[in-house]
PDB file of N, CA and C in Angstrom:
ATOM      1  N   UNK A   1      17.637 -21.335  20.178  1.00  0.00           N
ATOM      2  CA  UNK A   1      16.315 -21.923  20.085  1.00  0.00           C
ATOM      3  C   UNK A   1      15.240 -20.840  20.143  1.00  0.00           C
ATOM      4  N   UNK A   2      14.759 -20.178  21.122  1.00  0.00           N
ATOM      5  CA  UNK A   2      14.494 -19.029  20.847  1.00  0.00           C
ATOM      6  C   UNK A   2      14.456 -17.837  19.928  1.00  0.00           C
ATOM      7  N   UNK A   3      15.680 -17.703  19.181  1.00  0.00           N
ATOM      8  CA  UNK A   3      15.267 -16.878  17.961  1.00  0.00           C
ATOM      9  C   UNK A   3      15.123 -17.475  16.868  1.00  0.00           C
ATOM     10  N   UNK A   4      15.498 -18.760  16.831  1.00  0.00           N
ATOM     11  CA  UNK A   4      14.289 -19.389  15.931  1.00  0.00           C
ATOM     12  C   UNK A   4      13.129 -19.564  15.959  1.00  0.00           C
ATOM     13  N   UNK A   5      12.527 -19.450  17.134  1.00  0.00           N
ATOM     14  CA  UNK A   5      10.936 -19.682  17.186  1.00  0.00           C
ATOM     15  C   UNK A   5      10.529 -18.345  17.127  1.00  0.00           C
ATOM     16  N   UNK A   6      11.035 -17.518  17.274  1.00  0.00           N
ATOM     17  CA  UNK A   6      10.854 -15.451  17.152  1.00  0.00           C
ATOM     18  C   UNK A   6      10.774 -15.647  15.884  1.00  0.00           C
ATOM     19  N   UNK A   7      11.654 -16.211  15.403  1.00  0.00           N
ATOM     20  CA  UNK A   7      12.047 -16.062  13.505  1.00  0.00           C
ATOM     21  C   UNK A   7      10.995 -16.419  12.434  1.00  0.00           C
ATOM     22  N   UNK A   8      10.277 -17.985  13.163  1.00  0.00           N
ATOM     23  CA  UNK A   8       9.049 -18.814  12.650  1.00  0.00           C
ATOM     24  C   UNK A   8       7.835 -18.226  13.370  1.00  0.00           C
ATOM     25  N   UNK A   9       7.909 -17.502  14.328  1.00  0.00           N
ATOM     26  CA  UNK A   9       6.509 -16.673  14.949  1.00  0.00           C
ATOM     27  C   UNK A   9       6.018 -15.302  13.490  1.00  0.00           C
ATOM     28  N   UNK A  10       7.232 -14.829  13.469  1.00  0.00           N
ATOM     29  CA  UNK A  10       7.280 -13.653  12.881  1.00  0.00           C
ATOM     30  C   UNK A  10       6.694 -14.016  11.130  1.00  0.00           C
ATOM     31  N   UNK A  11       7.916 -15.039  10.812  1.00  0.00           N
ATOM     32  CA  UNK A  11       7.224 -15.664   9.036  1.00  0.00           C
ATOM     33  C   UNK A  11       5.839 -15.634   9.124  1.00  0.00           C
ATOM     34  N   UNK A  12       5.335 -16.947  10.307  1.00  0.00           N
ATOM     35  CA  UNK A  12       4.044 -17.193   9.982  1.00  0.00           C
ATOM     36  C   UNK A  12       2.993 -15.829  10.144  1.00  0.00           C
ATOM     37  N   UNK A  13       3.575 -14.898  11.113  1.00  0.00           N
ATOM     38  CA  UNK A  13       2.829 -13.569  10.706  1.00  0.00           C
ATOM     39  C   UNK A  13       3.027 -12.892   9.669  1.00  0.00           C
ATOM     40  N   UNK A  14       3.670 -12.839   8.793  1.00  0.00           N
ATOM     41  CA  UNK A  14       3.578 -12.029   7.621  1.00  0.00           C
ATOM     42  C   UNK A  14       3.222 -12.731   6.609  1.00  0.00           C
ATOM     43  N   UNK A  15       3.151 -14.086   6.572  1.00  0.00           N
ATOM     44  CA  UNK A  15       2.520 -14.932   5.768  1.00  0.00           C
ATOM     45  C   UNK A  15       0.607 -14.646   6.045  1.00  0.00           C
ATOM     46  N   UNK A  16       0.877 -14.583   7.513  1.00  0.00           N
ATOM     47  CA  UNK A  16      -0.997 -14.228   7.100  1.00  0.00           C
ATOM     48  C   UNK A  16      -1.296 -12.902   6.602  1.00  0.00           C
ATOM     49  N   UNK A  17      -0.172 -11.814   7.415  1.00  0.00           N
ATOM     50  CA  UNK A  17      -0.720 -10.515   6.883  1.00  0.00           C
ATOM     51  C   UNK A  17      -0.853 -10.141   4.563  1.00  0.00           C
ATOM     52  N   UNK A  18       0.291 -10.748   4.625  1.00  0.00           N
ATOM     53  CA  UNK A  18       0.272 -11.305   3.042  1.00  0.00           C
ATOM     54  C   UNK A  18      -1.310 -11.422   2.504  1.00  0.00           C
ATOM     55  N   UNK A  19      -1.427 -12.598   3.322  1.00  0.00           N
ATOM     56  CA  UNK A  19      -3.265 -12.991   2.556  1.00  0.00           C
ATOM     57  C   UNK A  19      -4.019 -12.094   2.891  1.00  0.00           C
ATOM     58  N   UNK A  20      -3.897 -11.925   4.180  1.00  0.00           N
ATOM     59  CA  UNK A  20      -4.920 -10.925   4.368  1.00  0.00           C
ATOM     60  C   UNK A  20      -5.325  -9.492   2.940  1.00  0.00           C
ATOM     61  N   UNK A  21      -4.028  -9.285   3.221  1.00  0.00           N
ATOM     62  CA  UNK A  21      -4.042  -8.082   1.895  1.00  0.00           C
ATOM     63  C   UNK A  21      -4.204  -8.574   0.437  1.00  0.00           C
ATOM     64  N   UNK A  22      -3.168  -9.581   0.325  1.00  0.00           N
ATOM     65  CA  UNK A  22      -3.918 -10.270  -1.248  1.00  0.00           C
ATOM     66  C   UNK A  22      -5.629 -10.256  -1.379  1.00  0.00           C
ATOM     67  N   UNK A  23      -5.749 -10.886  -0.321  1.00  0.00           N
ATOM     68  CA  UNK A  23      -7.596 -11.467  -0.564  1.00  0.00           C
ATOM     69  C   UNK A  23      -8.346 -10.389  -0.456  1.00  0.00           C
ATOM     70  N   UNK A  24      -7.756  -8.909   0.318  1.00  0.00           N
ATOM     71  CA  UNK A  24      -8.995  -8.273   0.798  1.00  0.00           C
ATOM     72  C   UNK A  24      -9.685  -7.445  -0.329  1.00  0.00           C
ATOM     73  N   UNK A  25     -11.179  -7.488  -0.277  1.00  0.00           N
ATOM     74  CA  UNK A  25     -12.035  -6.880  -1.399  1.00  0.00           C
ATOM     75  C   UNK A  25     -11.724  -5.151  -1.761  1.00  0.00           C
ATOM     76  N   UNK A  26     -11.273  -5.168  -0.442  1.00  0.00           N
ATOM     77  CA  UNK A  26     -10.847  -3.563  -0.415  1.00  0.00           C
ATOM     78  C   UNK A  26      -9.660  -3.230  -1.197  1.00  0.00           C
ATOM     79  N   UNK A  27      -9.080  -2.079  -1.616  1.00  0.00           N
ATOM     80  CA  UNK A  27      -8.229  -1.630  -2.230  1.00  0.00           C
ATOM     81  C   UNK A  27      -7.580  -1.104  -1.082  1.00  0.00           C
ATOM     82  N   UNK A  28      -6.073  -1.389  -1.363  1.00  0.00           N
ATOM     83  CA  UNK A  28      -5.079  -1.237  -0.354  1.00  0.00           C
ATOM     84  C   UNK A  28      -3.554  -0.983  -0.626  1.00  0.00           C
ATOM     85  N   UNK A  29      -2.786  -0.146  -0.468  1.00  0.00           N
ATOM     86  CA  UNK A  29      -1.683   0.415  -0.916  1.00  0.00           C
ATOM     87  C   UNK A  29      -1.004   0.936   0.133  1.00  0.00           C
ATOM     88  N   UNK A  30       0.313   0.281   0.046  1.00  0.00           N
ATOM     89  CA  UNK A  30       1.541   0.959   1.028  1.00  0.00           C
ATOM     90  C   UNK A  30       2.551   1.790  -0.037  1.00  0.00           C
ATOM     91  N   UNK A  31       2.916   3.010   0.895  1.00  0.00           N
ATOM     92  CA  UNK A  31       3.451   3.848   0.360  1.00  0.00           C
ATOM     93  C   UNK A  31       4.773   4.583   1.230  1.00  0.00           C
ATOM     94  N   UNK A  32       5.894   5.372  -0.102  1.00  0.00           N
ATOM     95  CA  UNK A  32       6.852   5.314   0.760  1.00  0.00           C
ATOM     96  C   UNK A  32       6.917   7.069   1.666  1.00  0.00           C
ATOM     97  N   UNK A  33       8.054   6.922   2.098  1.00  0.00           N
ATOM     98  CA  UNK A  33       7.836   8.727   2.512  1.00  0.00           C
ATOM     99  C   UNK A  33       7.689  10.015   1.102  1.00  0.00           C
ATOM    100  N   UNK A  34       8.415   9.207   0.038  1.00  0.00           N
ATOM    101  CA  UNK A  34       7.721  10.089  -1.120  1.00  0.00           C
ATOM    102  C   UNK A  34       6.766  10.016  -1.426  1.00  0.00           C
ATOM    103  N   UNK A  35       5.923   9.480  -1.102  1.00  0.00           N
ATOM    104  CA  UNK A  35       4.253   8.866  -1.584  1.00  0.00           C
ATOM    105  C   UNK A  35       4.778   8.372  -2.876  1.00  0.00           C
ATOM    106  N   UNK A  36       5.345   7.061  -2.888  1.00  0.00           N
ATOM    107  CA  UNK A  36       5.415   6.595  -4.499  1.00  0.00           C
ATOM    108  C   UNK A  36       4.663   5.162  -3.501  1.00  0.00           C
ATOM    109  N   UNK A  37       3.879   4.499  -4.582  1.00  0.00           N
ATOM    110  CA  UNK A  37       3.564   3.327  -4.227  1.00  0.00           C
ATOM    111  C   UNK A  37       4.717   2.167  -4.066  1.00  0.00           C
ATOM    112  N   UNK A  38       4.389   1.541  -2.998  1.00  0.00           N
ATOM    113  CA  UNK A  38       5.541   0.661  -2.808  1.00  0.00           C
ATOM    114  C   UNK A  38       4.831  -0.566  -3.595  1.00  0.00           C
ATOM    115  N   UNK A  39       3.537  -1.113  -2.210  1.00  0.00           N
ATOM    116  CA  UNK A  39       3.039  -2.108  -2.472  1.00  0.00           C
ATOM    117  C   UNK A  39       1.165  -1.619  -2.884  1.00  0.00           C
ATOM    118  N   UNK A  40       0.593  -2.950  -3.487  1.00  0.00           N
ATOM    119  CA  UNK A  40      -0.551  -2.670  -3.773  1.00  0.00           C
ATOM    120  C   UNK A  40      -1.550  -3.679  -3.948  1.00  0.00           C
ATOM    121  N   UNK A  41      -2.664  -4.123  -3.382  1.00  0.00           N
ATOM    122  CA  UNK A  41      -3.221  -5.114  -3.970  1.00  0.00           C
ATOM    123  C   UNK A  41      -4.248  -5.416  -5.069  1.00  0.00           C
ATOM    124  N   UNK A  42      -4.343  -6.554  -5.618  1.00  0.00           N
ATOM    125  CA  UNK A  42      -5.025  -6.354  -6.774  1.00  0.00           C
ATOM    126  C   UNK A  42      -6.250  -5.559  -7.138  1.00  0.00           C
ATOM    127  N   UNK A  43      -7.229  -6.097  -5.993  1.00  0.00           N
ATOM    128  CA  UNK A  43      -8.472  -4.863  -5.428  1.00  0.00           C
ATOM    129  C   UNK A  43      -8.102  -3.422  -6.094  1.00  0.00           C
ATOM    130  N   UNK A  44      -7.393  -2.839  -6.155  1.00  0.00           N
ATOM    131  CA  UNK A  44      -7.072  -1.615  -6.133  1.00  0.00           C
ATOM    132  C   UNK A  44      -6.260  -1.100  -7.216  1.00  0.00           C
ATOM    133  N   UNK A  45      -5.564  -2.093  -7.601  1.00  0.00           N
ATOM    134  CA  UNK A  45      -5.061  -2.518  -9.052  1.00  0.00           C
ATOM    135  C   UNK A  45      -6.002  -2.327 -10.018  1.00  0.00           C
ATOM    136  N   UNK A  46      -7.390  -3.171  -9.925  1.00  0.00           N
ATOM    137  CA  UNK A  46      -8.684  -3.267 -10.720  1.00  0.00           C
ATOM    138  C   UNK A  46      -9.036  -2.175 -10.779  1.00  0.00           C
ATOM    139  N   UNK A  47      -9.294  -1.740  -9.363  1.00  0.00           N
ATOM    140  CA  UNK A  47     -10.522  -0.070  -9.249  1.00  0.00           C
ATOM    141  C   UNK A  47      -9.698   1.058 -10.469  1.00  0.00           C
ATOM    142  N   UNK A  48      -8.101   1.132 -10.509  1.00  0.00           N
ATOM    143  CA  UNK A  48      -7.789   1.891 -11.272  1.00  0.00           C
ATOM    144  C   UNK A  48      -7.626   1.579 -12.925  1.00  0.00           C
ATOM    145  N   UNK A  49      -7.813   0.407 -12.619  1.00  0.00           N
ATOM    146  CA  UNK A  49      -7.838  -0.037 -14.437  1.00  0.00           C
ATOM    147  C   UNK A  49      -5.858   0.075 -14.900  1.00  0.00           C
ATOM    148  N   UNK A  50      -5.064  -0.476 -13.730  1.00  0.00           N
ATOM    149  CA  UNK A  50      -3.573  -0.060 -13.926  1.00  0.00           C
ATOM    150  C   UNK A  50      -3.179  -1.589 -13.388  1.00  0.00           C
ATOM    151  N   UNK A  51      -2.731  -2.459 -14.242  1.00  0.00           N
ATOM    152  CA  UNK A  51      -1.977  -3.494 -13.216  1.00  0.00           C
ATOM    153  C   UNK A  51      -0.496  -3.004 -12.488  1.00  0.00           C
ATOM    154  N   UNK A  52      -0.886  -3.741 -11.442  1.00  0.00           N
ATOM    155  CA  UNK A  52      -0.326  -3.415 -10.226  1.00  0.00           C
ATOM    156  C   UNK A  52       1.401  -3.088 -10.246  1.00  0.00           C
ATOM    157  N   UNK A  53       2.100  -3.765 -11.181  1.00  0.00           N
ATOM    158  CA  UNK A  53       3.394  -3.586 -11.779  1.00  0.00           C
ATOM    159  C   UNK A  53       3.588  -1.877 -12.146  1.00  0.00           C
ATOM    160  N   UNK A  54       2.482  -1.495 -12.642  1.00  0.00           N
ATOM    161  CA  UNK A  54       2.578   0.040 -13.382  1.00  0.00           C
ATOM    162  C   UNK A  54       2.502   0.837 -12.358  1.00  0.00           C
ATOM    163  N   UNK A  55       2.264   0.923 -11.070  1.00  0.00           N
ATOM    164  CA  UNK A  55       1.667   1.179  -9.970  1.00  0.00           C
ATOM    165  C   UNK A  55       3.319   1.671  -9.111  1.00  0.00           C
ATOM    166  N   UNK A  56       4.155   1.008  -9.358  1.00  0.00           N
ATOM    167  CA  UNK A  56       4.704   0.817  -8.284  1.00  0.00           C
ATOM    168  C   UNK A  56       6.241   2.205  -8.596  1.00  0.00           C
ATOM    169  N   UNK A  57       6.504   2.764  -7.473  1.00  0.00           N
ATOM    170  CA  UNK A  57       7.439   3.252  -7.865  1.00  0.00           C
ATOM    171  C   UNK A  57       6.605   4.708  -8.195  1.00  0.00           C
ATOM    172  N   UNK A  58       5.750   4.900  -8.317  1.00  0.00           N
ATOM    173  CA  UNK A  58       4.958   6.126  -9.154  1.00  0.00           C
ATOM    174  C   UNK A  58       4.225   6.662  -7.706  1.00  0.00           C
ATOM    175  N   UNK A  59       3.609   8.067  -7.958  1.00  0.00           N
ATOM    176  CA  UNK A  59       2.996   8.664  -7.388  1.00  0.00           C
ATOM    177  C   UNK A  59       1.355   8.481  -8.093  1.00  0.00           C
ATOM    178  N   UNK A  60      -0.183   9.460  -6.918  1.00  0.00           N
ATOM    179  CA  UNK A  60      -1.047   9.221  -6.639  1.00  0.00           C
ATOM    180  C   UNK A  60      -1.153   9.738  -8.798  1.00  0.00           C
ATOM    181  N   UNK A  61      -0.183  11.087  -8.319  1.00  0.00           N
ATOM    182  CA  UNK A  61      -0.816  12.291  -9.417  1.00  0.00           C
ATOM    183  C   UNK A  61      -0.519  11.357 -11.210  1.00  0.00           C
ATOM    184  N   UNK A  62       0.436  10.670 -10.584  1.00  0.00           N
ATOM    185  CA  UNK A  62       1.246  10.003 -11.647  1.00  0.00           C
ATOM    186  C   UNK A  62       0.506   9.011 -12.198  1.00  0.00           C
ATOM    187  N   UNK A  63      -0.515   8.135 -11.518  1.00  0.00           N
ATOM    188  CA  UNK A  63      -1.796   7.057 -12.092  1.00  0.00           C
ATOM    189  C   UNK A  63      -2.693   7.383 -11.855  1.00  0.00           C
ATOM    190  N   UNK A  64      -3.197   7.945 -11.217  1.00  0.00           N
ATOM    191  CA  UNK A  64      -5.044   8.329 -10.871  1.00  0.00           C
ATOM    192  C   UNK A  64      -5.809   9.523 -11.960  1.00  0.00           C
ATOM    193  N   UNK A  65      -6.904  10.247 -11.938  1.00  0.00           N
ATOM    194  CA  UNK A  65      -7.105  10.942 -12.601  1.00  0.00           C
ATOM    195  C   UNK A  65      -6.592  12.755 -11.500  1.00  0.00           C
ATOM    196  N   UNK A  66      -6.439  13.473 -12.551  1.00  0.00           N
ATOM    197  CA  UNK A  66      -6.145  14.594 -11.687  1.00  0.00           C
ATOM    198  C   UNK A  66      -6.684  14.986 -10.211  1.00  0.00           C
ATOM    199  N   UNK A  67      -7.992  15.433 -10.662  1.00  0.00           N
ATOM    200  CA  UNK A  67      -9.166  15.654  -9.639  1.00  0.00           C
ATOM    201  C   UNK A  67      -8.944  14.624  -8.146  1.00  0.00           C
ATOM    202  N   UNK A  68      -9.066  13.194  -8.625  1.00  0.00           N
ATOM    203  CA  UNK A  68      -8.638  12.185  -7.228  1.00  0.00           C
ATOM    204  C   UNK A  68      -7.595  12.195  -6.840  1.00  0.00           C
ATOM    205  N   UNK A  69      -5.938  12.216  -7.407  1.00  0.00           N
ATOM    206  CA  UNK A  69      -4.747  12.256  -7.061  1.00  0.00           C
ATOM    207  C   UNK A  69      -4.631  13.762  -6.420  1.00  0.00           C
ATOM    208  N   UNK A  70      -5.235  14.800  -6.853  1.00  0.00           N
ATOM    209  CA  UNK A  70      -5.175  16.208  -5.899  1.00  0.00           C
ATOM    210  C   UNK A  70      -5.512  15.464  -4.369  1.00  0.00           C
ATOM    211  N   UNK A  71      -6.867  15.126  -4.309  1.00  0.00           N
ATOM    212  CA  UNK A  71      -7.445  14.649  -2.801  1.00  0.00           C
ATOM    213  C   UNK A  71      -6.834  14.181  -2.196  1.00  0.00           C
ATOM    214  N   UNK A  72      -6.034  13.048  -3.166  1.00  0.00           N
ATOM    215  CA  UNK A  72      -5.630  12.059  -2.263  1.00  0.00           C
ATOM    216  C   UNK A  72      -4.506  12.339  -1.789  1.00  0.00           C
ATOM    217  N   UNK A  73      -3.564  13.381  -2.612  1.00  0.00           N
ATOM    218  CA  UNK A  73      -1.825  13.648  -2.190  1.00  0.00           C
ATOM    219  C   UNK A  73      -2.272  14.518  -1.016  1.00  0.00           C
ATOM    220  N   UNK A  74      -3.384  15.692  -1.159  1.00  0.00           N
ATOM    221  CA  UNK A  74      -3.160  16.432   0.157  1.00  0.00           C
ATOM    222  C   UNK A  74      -3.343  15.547   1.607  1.00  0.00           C
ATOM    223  N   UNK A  75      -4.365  14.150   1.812  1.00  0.00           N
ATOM    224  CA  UNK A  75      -4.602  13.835   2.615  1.00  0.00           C
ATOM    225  C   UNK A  75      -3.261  13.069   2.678  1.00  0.00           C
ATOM    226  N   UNK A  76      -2.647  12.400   2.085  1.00  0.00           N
ATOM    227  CA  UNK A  76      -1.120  11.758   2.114  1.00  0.00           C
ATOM    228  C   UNK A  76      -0.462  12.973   3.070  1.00  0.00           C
ATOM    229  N   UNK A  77       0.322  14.213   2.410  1.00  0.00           N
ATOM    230  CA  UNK A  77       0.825  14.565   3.076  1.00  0.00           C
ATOM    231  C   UNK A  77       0.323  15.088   4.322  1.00  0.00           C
ATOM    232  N   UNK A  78      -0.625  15.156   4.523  1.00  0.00           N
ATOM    233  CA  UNK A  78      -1.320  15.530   6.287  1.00  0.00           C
ATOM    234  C   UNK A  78      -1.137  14.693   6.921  1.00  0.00           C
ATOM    235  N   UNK A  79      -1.094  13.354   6.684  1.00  0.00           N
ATOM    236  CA  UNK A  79      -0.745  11.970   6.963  1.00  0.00           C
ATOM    237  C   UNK A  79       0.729  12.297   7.672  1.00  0.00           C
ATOM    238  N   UNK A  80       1.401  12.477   6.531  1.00  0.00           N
ATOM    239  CA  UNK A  80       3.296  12.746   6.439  1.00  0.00           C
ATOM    240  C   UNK A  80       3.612  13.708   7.812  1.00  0.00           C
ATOM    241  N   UNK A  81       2.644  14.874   7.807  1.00  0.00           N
ATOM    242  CA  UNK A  81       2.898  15.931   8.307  1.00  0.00           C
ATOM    243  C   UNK A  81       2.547  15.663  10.014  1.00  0.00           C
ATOM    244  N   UNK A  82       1.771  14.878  10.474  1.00  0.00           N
ATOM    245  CA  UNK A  82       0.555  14.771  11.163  1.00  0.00           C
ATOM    246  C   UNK A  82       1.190  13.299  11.868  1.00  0.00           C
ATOM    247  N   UNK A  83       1.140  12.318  11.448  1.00  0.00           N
ATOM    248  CA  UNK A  83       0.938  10.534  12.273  1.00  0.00           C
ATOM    249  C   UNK A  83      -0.244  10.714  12.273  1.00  0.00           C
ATOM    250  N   UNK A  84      -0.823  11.018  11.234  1.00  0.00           N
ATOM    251  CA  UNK A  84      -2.322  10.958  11.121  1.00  0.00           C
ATOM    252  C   UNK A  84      -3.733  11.517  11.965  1.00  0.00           C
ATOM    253  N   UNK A  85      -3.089  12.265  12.967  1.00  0.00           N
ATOM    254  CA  UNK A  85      -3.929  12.580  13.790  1.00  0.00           C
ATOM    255  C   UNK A  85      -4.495  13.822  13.532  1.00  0.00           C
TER     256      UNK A  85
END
């Protein structure tokens, strides 16, 4: 009984975190230890002019324009290197 209600605690949290990220205006992307995009939401999908399918599996350098994918891989791996701190 108990890890069923752990089981249905947990769904209904990732069901909100889900929306949360679908809906948010912001652009938002999870990524793996290679920096390839895992996940992505549409927000951010738009800003690059790439639907989100093309996105996935690929790196910053691999869809963005040069100049921004430089910025953005070094702050990725400081990220990698770091726990962000």
């Amino acid at each position: 009984m108990v890890e069923t209600s752990r089981l249905r605690t947990l769904e209904h949290d990732l069901a909100a975190l889900d929306s949360l990220f679908d809906a948010s205006p912001l652009g938002v992307a999870i990524f793996d230890s290679e920096l390839r995009y895992v996940r992505l939401n549409q927000a951010l999908a738009d800003m690059n002019g790439i639907p989100p399918a093309e996105h996935l599996g690929r790196t910053v350098a691999e869809v963005l324009t040069p100049e921004v994918a430089e910025e953005l891989s070094e702050l990725q791996r400081n990220v990698l290197a770091t726990g962000g701190r």
